[in-house]
Every structure is written in structure tokens, then in C-alpha cells.
Protein backbone atom coordinates (compact mmCIF):
# COMPACT_ATOMS: atom_id res chain seq x y z
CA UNK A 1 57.78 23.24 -32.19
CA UNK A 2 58.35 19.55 -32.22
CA UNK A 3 56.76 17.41 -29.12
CA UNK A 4 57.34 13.79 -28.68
CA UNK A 5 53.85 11.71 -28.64
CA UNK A 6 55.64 9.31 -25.71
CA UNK A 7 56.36 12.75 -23.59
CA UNK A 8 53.27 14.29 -24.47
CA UNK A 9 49.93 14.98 -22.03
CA UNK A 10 47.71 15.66 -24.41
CA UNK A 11 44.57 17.45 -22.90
CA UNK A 12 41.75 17.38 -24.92
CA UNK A 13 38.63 20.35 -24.47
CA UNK A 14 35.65 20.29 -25.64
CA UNK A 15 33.98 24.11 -24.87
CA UNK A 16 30.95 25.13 -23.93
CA UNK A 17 28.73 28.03 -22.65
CA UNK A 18 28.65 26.63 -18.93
CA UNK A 19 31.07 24.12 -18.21
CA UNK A 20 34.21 22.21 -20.35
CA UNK A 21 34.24 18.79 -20.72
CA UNK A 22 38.38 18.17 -20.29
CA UNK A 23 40.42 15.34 -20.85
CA UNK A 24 43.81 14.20 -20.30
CA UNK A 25 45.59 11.34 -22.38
CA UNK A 26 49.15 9.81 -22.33
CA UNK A 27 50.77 8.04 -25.36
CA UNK A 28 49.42 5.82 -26.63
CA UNK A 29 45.87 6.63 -25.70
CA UNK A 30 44.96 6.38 -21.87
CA UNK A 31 42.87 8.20 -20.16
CA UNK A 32 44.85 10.06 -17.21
CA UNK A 33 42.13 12.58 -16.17
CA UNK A 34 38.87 13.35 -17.00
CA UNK A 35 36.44 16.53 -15.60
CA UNK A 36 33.78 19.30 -15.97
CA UNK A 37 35.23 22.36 -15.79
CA UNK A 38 33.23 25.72 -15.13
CA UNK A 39 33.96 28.36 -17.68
CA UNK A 40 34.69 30.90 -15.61
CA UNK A 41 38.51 32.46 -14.91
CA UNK A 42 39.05 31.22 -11.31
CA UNK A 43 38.02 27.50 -12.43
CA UNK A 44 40.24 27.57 -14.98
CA UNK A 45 43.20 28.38 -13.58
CA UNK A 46 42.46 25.49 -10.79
CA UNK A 47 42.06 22.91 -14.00
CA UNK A 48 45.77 24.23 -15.18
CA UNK A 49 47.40 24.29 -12.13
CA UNK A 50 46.05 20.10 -12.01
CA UNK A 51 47.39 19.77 -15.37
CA UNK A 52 50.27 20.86 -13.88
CA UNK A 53 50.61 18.95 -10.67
CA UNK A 54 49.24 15.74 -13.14
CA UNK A 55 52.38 16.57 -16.05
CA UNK A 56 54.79 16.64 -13.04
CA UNK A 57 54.14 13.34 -11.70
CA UNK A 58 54.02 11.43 -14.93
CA UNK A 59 57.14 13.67 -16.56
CA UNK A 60 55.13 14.89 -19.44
CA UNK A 61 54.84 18.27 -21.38
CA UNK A 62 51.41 19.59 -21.58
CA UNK A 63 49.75 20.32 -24.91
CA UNK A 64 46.35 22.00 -24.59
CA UNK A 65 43.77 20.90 -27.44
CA UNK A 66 40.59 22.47 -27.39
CA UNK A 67 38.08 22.40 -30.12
CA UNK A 68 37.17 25.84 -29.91
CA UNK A 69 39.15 29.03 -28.95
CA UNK A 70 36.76 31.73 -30.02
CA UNK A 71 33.75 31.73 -29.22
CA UNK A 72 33.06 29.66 -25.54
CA UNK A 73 36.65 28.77 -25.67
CA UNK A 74 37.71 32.25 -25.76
CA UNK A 75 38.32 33.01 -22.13
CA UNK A 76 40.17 29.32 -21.95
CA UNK A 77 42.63 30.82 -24.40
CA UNK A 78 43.61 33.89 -23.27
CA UNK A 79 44.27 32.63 -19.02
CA UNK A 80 46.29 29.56 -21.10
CA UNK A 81 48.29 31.84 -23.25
CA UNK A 82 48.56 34.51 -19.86
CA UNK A 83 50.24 31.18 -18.41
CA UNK A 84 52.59 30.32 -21.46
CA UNK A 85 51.01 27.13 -22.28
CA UNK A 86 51.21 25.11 -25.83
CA UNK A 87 47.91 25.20 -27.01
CA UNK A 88 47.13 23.71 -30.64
CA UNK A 89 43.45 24.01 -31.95
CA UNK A 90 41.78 20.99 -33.23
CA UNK A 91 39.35 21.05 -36.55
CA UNK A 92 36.33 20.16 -35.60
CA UNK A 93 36.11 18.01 -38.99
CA UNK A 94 39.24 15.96 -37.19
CA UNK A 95 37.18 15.19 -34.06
CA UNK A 96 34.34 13.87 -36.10
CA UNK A 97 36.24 11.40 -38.22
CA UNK A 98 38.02 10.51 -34.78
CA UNK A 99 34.55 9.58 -32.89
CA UNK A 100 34.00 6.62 -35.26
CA UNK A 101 37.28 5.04 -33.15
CA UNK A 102 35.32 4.94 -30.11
CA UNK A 103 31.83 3.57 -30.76
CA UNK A 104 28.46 5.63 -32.07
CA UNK A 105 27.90 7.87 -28.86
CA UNK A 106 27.96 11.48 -29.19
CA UNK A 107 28.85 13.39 -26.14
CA UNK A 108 31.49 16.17 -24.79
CA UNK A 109 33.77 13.71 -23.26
CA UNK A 110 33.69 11.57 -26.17
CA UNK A 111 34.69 14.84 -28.25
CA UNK A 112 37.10 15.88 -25.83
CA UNK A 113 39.04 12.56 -25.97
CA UNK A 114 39.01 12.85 -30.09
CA UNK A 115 40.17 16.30 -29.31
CA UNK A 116 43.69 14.70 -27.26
CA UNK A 117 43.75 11.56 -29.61
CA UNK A 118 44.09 14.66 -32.87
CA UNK A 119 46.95 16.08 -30.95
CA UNK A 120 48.47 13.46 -29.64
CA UNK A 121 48.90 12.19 -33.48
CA UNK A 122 49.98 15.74 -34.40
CA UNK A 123 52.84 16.19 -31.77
CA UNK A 124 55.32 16.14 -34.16
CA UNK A 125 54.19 18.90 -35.98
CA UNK A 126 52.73 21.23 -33.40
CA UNK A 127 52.51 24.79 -33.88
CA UNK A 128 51.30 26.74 -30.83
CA UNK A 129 48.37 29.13 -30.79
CA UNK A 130 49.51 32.63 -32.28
CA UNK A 131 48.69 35.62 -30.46
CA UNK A 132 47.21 38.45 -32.07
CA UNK A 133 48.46 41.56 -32.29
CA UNK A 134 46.32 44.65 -30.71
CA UNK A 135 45.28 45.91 -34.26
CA UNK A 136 44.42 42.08 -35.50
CA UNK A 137 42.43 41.78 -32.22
CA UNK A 138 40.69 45.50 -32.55
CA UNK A 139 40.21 44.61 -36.24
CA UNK A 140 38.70 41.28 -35.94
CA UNK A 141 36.12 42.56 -33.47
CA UNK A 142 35.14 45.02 -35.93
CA UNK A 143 34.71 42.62 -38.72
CA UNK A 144 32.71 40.41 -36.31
CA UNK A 145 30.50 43.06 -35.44
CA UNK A 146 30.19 44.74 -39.33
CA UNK A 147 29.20 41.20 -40.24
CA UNK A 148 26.57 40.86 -37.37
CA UNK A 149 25.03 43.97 -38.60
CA UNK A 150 24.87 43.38 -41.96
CA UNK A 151 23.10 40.24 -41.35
CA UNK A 152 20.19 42.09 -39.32
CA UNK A 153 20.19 44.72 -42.04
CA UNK A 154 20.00 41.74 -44.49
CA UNK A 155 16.90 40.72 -41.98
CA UNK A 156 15.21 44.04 -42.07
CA UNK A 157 15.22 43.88 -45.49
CA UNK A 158 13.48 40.86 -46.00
CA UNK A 159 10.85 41.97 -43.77
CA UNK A 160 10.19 45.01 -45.85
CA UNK A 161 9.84 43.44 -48.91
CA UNK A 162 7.21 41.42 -47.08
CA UNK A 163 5.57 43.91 -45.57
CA UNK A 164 5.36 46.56 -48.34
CA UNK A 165 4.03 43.56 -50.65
CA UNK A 166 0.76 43.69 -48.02
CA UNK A 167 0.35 47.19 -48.75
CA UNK A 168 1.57 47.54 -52.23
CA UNK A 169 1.51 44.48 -53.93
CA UNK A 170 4.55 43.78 -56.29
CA UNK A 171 4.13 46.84 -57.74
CA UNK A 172 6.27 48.39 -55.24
CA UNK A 173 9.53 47.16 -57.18
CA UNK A 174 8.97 49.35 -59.86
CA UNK A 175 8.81 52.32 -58.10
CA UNK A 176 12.73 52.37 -57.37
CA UNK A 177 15.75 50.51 -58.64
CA UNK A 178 17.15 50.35 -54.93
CA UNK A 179 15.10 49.67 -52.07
CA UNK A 180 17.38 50.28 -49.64
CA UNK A 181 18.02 53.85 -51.36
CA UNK A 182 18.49 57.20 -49.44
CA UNK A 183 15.22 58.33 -51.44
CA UNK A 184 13.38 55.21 -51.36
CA UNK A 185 13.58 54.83 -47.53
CA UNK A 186 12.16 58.31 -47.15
CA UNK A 187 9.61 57.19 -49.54
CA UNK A 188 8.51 54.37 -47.44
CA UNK A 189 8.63 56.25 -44.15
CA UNK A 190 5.97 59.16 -45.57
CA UNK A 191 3.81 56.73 -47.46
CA UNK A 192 4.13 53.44 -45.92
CA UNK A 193 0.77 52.51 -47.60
CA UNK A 194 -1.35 53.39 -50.84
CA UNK A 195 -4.11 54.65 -48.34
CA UNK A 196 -1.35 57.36 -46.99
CA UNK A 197 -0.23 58.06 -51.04
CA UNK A 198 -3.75 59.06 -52.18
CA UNK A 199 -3.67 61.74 -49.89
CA UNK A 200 -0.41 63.14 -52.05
CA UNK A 201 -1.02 64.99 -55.10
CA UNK A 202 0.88 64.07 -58.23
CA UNK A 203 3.38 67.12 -58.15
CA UNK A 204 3.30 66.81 -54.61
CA UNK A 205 4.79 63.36 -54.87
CA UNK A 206 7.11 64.77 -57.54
CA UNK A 207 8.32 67.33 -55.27
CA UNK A 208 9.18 64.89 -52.79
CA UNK A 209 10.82 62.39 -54.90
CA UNK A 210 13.10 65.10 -57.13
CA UNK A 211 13.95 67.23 -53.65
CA UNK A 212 14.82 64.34 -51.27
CA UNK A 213 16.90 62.89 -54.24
CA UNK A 214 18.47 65.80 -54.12
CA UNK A 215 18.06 65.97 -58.01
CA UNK A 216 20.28 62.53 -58.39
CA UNK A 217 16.54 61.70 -59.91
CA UNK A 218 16.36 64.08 -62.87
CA UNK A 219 12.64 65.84 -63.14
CA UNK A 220 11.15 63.51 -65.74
CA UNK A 221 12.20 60.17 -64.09
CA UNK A 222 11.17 61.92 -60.75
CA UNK A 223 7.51 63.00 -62.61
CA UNK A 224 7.55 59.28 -64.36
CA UNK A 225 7.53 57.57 -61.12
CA UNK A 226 5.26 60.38 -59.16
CA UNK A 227 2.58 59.36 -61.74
CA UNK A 228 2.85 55.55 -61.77
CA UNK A 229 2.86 55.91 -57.67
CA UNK A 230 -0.44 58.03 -57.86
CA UNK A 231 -2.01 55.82 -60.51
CA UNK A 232 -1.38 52.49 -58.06
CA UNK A 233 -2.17 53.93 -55.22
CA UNK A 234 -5.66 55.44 -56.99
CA UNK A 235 -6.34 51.52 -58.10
CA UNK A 236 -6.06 50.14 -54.58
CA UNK A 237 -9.15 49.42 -52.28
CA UNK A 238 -9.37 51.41 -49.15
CA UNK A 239 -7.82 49.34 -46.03
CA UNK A 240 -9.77 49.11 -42.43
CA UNK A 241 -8.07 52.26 -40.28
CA UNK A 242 -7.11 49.90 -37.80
CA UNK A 243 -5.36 46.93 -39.78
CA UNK A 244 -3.48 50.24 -41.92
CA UNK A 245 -2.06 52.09 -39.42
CA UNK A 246 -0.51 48.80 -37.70
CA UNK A 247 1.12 47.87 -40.59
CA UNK A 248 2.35 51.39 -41.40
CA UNK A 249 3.50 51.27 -38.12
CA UNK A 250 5.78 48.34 -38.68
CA UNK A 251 7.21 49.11 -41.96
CA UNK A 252 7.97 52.91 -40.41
CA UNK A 253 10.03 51.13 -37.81
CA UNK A 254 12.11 49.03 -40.37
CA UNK A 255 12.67 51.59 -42.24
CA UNK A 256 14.09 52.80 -39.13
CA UNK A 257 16.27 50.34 -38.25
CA UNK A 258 17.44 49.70 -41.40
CA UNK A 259 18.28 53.71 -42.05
CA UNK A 260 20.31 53.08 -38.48
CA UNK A 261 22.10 49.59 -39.65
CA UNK A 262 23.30 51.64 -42.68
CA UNK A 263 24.61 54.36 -40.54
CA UNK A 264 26.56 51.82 -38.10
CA UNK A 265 27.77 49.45 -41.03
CA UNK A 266 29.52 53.10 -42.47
CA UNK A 267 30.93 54.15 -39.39
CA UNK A 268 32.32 50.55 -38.98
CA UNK A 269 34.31 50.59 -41.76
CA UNK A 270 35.85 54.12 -41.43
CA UNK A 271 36.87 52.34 -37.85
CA UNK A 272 38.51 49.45 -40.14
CA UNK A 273 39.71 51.29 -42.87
CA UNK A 274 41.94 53.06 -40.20
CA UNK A 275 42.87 49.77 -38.57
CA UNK A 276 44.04 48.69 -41.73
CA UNK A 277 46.65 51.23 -42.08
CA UNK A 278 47.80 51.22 -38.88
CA UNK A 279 48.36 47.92 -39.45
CA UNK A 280 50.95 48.34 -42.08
CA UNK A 281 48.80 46.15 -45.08
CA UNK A 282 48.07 47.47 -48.34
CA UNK A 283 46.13 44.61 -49.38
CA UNK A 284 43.20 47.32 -50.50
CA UNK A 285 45.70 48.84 -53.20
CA UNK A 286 45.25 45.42 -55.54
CA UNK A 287 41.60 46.93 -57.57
CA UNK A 288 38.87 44.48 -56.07
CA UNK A 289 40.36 44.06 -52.22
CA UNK A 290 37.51 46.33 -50.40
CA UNK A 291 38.67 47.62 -46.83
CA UNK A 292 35.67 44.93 -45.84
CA UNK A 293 37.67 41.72 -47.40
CA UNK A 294 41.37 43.00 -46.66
CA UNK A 295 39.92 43.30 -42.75
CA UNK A 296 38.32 39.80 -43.03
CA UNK A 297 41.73 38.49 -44.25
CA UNK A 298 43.88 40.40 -41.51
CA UNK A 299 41.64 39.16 -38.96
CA UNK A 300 41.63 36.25 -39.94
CA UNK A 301 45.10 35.46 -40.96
CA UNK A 302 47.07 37.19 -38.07
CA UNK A 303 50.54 36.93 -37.96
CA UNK A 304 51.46 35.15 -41.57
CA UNK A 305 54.91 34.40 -40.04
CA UNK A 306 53.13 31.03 -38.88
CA UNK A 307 52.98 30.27 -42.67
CA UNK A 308 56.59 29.13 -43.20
CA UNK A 309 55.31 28.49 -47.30
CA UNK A 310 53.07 30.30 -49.64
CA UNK A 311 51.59 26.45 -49.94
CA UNK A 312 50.99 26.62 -46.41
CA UNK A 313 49.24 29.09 -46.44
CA UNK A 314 47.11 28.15 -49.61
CA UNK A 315 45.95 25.34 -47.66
CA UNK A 316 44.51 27.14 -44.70
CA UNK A 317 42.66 29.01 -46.93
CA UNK A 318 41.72 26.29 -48.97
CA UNK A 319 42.88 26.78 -52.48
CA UNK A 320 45.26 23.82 -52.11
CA UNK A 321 44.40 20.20 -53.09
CA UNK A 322 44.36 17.12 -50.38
CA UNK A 323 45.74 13.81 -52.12
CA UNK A 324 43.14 11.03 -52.34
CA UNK A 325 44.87 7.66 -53.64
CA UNK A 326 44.97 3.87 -53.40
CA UNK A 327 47.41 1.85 -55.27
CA UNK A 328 48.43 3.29 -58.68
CA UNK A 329 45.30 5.36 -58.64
CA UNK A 330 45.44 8.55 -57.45
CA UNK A 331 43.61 11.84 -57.28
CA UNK A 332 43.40 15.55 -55.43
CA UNK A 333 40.35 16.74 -53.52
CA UNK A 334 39.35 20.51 -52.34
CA UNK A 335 40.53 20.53 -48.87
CA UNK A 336 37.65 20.21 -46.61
CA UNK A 337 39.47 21.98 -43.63
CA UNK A 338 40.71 25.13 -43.99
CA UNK A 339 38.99 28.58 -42.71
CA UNK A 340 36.05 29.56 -44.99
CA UNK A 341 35.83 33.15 -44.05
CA UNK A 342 39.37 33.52 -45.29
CA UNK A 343 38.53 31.38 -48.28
CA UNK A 344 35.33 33.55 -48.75
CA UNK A 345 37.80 36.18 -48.96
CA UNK A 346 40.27 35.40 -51.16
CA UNK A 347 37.34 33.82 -54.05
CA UNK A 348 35.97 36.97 -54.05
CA UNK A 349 38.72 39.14 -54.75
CA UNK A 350 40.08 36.18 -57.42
CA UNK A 351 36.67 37.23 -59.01
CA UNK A 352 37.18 41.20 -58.68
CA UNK A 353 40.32 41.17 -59.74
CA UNK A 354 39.01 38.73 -63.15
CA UNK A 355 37.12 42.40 -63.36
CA UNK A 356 39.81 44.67 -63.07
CA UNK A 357 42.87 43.28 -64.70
CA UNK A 358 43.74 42.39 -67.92
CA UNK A 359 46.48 39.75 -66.91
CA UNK A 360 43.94 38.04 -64.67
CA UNK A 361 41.09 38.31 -67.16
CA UNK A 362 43.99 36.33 -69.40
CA UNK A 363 45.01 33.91 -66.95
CA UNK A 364 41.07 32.77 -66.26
CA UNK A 365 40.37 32.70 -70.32
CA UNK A 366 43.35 30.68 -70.91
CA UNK A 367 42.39 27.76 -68.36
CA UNK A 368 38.50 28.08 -69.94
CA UNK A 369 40.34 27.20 -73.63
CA UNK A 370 41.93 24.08 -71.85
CA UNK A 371 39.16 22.64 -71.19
CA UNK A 372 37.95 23.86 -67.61
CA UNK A 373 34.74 25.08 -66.62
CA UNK A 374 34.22 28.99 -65.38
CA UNK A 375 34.12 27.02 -61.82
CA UNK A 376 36.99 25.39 -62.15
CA UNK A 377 39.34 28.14 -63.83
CA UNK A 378 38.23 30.26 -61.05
CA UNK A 379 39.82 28.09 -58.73
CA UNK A 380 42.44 28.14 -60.72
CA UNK A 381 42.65 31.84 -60.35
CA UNK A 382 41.86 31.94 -57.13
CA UNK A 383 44.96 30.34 -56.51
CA UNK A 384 47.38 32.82 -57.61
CA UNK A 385 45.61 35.62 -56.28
CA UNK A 386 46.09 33.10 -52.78
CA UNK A 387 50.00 33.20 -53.13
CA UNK A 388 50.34 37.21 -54.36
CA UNK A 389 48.42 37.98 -51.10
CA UNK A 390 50.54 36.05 -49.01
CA UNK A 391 53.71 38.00 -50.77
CA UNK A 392 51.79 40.77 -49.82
CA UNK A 393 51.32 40.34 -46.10
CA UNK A 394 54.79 39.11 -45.81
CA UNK A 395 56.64 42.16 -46.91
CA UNK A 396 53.49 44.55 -45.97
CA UNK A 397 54.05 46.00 -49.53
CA UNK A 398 51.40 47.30 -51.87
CA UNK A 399 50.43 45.63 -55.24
CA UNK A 400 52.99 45.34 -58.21
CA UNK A 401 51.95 43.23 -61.01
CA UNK A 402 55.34 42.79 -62.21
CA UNK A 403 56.80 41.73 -59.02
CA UNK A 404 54.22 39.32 -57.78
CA UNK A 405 54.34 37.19 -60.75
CA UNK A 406 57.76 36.31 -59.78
CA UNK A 407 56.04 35.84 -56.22
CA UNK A 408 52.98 33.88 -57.57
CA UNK A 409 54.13 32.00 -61.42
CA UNK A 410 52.75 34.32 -64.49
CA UNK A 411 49.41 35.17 -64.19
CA UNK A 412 49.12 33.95 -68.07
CA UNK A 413 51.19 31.55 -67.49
CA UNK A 414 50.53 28.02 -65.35
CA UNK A 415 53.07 25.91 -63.20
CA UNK A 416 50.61 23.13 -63.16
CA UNK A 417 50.33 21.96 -66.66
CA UNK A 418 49.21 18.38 -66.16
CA UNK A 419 46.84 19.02 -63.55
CA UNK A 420 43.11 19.58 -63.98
CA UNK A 421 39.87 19.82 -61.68
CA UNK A 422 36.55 18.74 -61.85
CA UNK A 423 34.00 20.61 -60.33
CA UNK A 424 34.15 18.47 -57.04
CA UNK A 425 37.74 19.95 -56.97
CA UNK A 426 40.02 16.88 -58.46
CA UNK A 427 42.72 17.26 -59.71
CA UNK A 428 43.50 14.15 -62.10
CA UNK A 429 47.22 13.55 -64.20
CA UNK A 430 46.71 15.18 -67.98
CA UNK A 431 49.30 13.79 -70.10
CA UNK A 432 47.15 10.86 -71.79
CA UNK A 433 45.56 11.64 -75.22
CA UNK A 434 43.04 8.91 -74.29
CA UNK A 435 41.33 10.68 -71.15
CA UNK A 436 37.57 11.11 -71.37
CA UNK A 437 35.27 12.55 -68.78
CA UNK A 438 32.58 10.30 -67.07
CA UNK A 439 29.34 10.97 -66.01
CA UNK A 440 30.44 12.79 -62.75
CA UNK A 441 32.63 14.94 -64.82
CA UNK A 442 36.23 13.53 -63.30
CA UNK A 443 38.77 13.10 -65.79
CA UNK A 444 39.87 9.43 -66.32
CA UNK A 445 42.59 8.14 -68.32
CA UNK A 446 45.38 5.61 -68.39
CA UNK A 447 47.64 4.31 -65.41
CA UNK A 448 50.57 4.20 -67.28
CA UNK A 449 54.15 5.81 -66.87
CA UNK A 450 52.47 9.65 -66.32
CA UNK A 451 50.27 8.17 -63.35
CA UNK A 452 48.87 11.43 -61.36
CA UNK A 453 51.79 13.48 -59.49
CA UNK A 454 51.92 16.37 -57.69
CA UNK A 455 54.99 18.04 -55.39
CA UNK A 456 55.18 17.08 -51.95
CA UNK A 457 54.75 20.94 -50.64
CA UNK A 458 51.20 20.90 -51.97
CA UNK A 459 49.64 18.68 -49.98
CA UNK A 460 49.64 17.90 -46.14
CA UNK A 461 48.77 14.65 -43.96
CA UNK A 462 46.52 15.59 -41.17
CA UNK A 463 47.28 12.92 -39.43
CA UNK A 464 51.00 11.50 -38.46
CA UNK A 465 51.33 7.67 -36.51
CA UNK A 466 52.84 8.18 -33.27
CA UNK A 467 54.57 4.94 -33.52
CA UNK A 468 56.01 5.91 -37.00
């Protein structure tokens, strides 16, 4: 969608959990309207139908630019989208290098103005808001919430560990490989405490420990660790009655929660493994895609028909470079705005798949021998994986080695011979027998004929003049 910046009301938003800070601007940048806006449905629609009225009298279109259209700007996308409205999110990391145009103060207006200035500059290029479908939607709640629970699992864990150290010392860690184990919770639940495991005779703590493994625990590892238990619990001082059976009282409840956590987290993703198929992806049939990371990258992704290029796409998901240059020097960064939980994604099923395939395993050695670091041929990696995944949700076809390296270059092969990166994620011209790395570890070498190139389709300008 192509807007012109000189027929453009660019409305800036700046969300919150109460009100909105809004504001309107006209090419080049004035300041049209500016308001508070309640976050609630009915106040909402009263600031669009203004916008409206406002658009009319000055014969503008209207291009909605919020900062956030998630989390507090959530309901402020879906009435906009119910009411057909362009609506382009901002980066936050654009409204911050934006507030240095219009002195040191931080507040919402000031944001929401950076907000309007980003799209205004960006007109040109606009792309409006997908909607997700009713499985991404479904699917990205259920992510949401997985990841929500395995961070208080992740909570109830630490607490354990503290709280079992009070009672056991650190000799508790030897007593199981897994703390978070079927039999090791039941452990902790009968004897929270050594005072509670003296009461236990040795074979009746071997009887526990073989039984509730359900024999996964063969008889002498299940007798081995009945004796060490008994011998440490024998060795520790008797606790006051009071001060013991509090703090068996609070590791019985985490054990608790955390056996509940576990249960929810499971059930979760049976809920997103069948959200998956219906969805039509078969991004879990490449060995290292879990159903948890091909439901992060659905729900994150949406609809990939947004991403008219696999390079497009790289760079939301920040695997692409951003060119850095003055003059005849010239260098490529890591992009610094992109979505990390889709880049969280894709990195960790580049490194899976380093596991799991010989091709990749190939591709990743060969850019070690060239000079990179594991860091940096990672990247590397992580790149290809980027563009087979892309092939992937385009066609909604399960994995084919032979057919995505057509999709994707060779995975032991490289289209990007004269490129390298630094750990900072540069990417500096190669074709100098002179280079030498300095202290920062950035390759450096002459400005000659083979100064630094790279194709136009791999990078992006974030921002575009309006007068240009």
C-alpha cells in the first residue's frame, strides 16, 4: 500500500493501561490534534470517528501508528481493524532514536508524536496491520500462556532448590539427577526434611524410591541412593518442631504447584500440537522444530504472505544484516529491530538441526574452517534454516532436504563468499589478502576496487525522506 506523506494524517499512539496519549500530524510535521484517550471501546470509537471528521476537513487519509498493538494497545487494534482503518505499528527502537529531534523530555505525547513523525517518513512503504487468522489467534494465546507457566514453574523451582538447601544442605543434588522428576517430587513431598527421613528405614526408603519409579530406577541404584539418603539424614542435627514443620510445609506446597505447572504446561501443548495441524504447517517434520518453537513461529509470523521476499522475511526475524557506512567505508550490523521471540525461534532450531543433520553439521564446519567463530557460523546457519522455513510456510509443505536447498542456496555450499561477521554481527568485504583482525575482532582490510558490497534485497532503510 503506497500513501503519499503530503496526503497523509499520520496519528501517532502511544498505549497505555488507562488512557492513550494520541496525536495527529500533517506533512511535514504539524501538530493537528493532540488528546488523552480512555482505553476503553466506547472512547475509542469517539477518538476515530474525530479522526475522521479531522481527515475530512483537511482532505487527508488516515494512517493509525501506535507503538503497541498487543498488549494495552490490543483493544485499540481490533475496534480500528473492525472499522477498516490503515494501521502500521511503530518499533519502539524507532520512537527512541526519533525523541532526540524534539529535545530531552520523556513523556507519552512526546512518544506519540515520534510515533506519527516514524510513519509519516514510512508512507511510502506502508503495509497495514495483518489480521490473524482464528488458529494464529487461538495458537498465539496458547503460546503466551505455555510461556507464562513455564516461567512460574521456572520460579517454583528456584524456590525449591532454596528451600530444600535449608533442610538438606547441598547434599540434596545427589540424591537425584532430575529434580523436577516424577520420583523426586514424590520424594520431596514424603520427606520434605532429614527430621521426616530418619523416621524411614533403609528398605523402607528403597521401597519407595524403586516402586514410585515404577522400576525406571533399577534395585541397586534405588538401594544406592536409599542408603546415602539414610546416612545424611542420620548426620543431621534435630530441627526445633516448630521452625520444621513450617518449612516442610512450604516445600510440600511447591512441590505442589510445580507437580500442577507440569500437568498444565502438557496439556498446553497437546492443545498446540493440534492447532498446529489444523493449521496446515509442518514446520515440526524438520528433526529439531518442537511443536513449542513451530507454535512460537506461527504465532508469531501470521500470515507470511506479508513477506513478499525470503530477505524480508530474514529481516523481521533478524538474521539479515543492516548496512552501516560513510564514504568508501562500509560495513553490516545485526539488525537491532526485528521480533526476538521469532528470532529466539529460528536460533534454536539452526542449533537442533546442527544436531540432527549431516548437511547442516557440514554447512556450520565449513564456515568454522574459514575462519569464523562457533558464534558467528551459527549465524551463518541460522540463516538458511531462516529462508527453508519461510519456503516452508509459504507452500505449507513438510521438510525435503533436496528441495529446500534450491529454496535456501546449498546447505554446504555459501552464496555469500566475501562476506564475514564478527561477533558484534559485521559483516566486512573478504577479498583482500592483507585483512587482519583488530582488537575488537572486526575484520579490516584495504579500500580498494573490492570495497564492501552486498545486494540491495538484503538490507532495508527504516527510514525514507518525505521530501525525497
Amino acid at each position: 500500500m503506497t500513501m503519499e506523506p503530503e496526503k497523509t494524517l499520520a496519528v501517532g499512539i502511544d498505549p497505555s493501561k488507562a488512557f492513550h496519549a494520541v496525536v495527529a500530524v500533517k506533512y511535514p510535521d504539524r501538530i493537528i490534534f493532540r488528546e488523552t484517550v480512555p482505553n476503553t471501546p466506547l472512547e475509542i470509537m469517539k477518538l476515530d470517528d474525530k479522526i475522521v471528521k479531522l481527515a475530512e476537513k483537511h482532505g487527508l487519509e488516515i494512517l493509525y501508528a501506535p507503538e503497541d498493538v498487543t498488549q494495552y494497545g490490543g483493544l485499540l487494534r481490533r475496534i480500528l481493524q473492525k472499522r477498516d482503518r490503515v494501521i502500521k505499528q511503530i518499533n519502539p527502537s524507532i520512537v527512541s532514536t526519533l525523541k532526540n529531534l524534539y529535545g530531552d523530555s520523556k513523556n507519552d505525547f512526546i512518544d506519540a508524536r515520534c510515533a506519527a513523525a516514524a510513519a509519516m517518513r514510512q508512507s511510502g512503504q506502508t503495509e497495514n496491520l495483518h489480521e490473524k487468522d482464528k488458529i494464529t489467534r487461538i495458537l498465539c494465546v496458547a503460546t503466551n500462556q505455555r510461556k507464562r507457566e513455564v516461567k512460574l514453574r521456572t520460579e517454583n523451582m528456584n524456590a525449591l532448590h532454596q528451600l530444600l538447601f535449608e533442610n538438606w544442605s547441598y547434599e540434596y543434588k545427589a540424591f537425584f539427577s532430575q529434580l523436577d522428576g516424577v520420583t523426586a517430587l514424590a520424594f520431596w513431598k514424603k520427606y520434605p526434611s532429614a527430621r521426616l527421613a530418619k523416621e524411614a528405614s533403609e528398605e523402607e526408603m528403597f521401597e519407595f524410591i524403586y516402586e514410585t519409579s515404577r522400576h525406571t530406577i533399577s534395585r541397586k541404584d534405588s538401594r544406592s541412593k536409599a542408603k546415602l539418603i539414610c546416612k545424611t539424614a542420620g548426620s543431621f542435627p534435630d530441627e526445633e518442631p516448630e521452625v520444621a514443620a513450617i518449612n516442610e510445609e512450604c516445600i510440600k506446597g511447591t512441590v505442589q504447584s510445580i507437580r500442577s505447572l507440569n500437568k498444565t504446561i502438557k496439556s498446553m501443548e497437546k492443545k498446540m500440537e493440534k492447532l498446529i495441524d489444523k493449521s496446515g504447517h509442518k514446520l515440526d517434520s524438520i528433526l529439531g522444530i518442537s511443536t513449542v518453537i513451530a507454535g512460537k513461529i506461527i504465532s508469531e509470523v501470521g500470515d507470511v504472505n506479508r513477506f513478499p521476499t525470503r530477505d524480508k522475511f530474514a529481516s523481521y526475524a533478524g538474521v539479515a544484516p543492516r548496512e552501516k557506512s560513510s564514504g568508501k567505508k562500509g560495513r553490516h550490523l545485526a539488525s537491532k529491530r526485528y521480533n526476538r521471540d521469532l528470532k529466539d525461534a529460528i536460533m534454536t532450531a539452526a542449533h537442533n538441526m546442527k544436531r540432527n543433520y549431516p548437511e547442516s553439521r557440514a554447512y556450520y564446519e565449513k564456515k568454522v574452517k574459514e575462519g569464523k567463530t562457533a558464534k558467528q557460523a551459527k549465524r551463518c546457519l541460522a540463516r538458511k534454516v531462516c529462508d527453508i522455513i519461510y519456503s516452508m510456510l509459504k507452500n505449507k509443505e513438510a521438510y525435503d532436504p533436496e528441495r529446500h536447498k534450491r529454496h535456501s542456496g546449498s546447505l554446504t555450499g555459501d552464496n555469500h563468499k566475501n562476506f564475514n561477521k564478527n561477533d558484534s554481527g559485521r559483516v566486512t568485504g573478504n577479498n583482500n589478502k592483507n585483512e587482519s583482525k583488530n582488537e575488537s575482532g572486526s575484520l579490516t582490510g584495504d579500500n580498494n576496487k573490492n570495497d564492501n558490497k552486498i545486494s540491495n534485497d538484503r538490507t532495508r532503510k527504516i527510514f525514507r525522506n518525505p521530501a525525497a
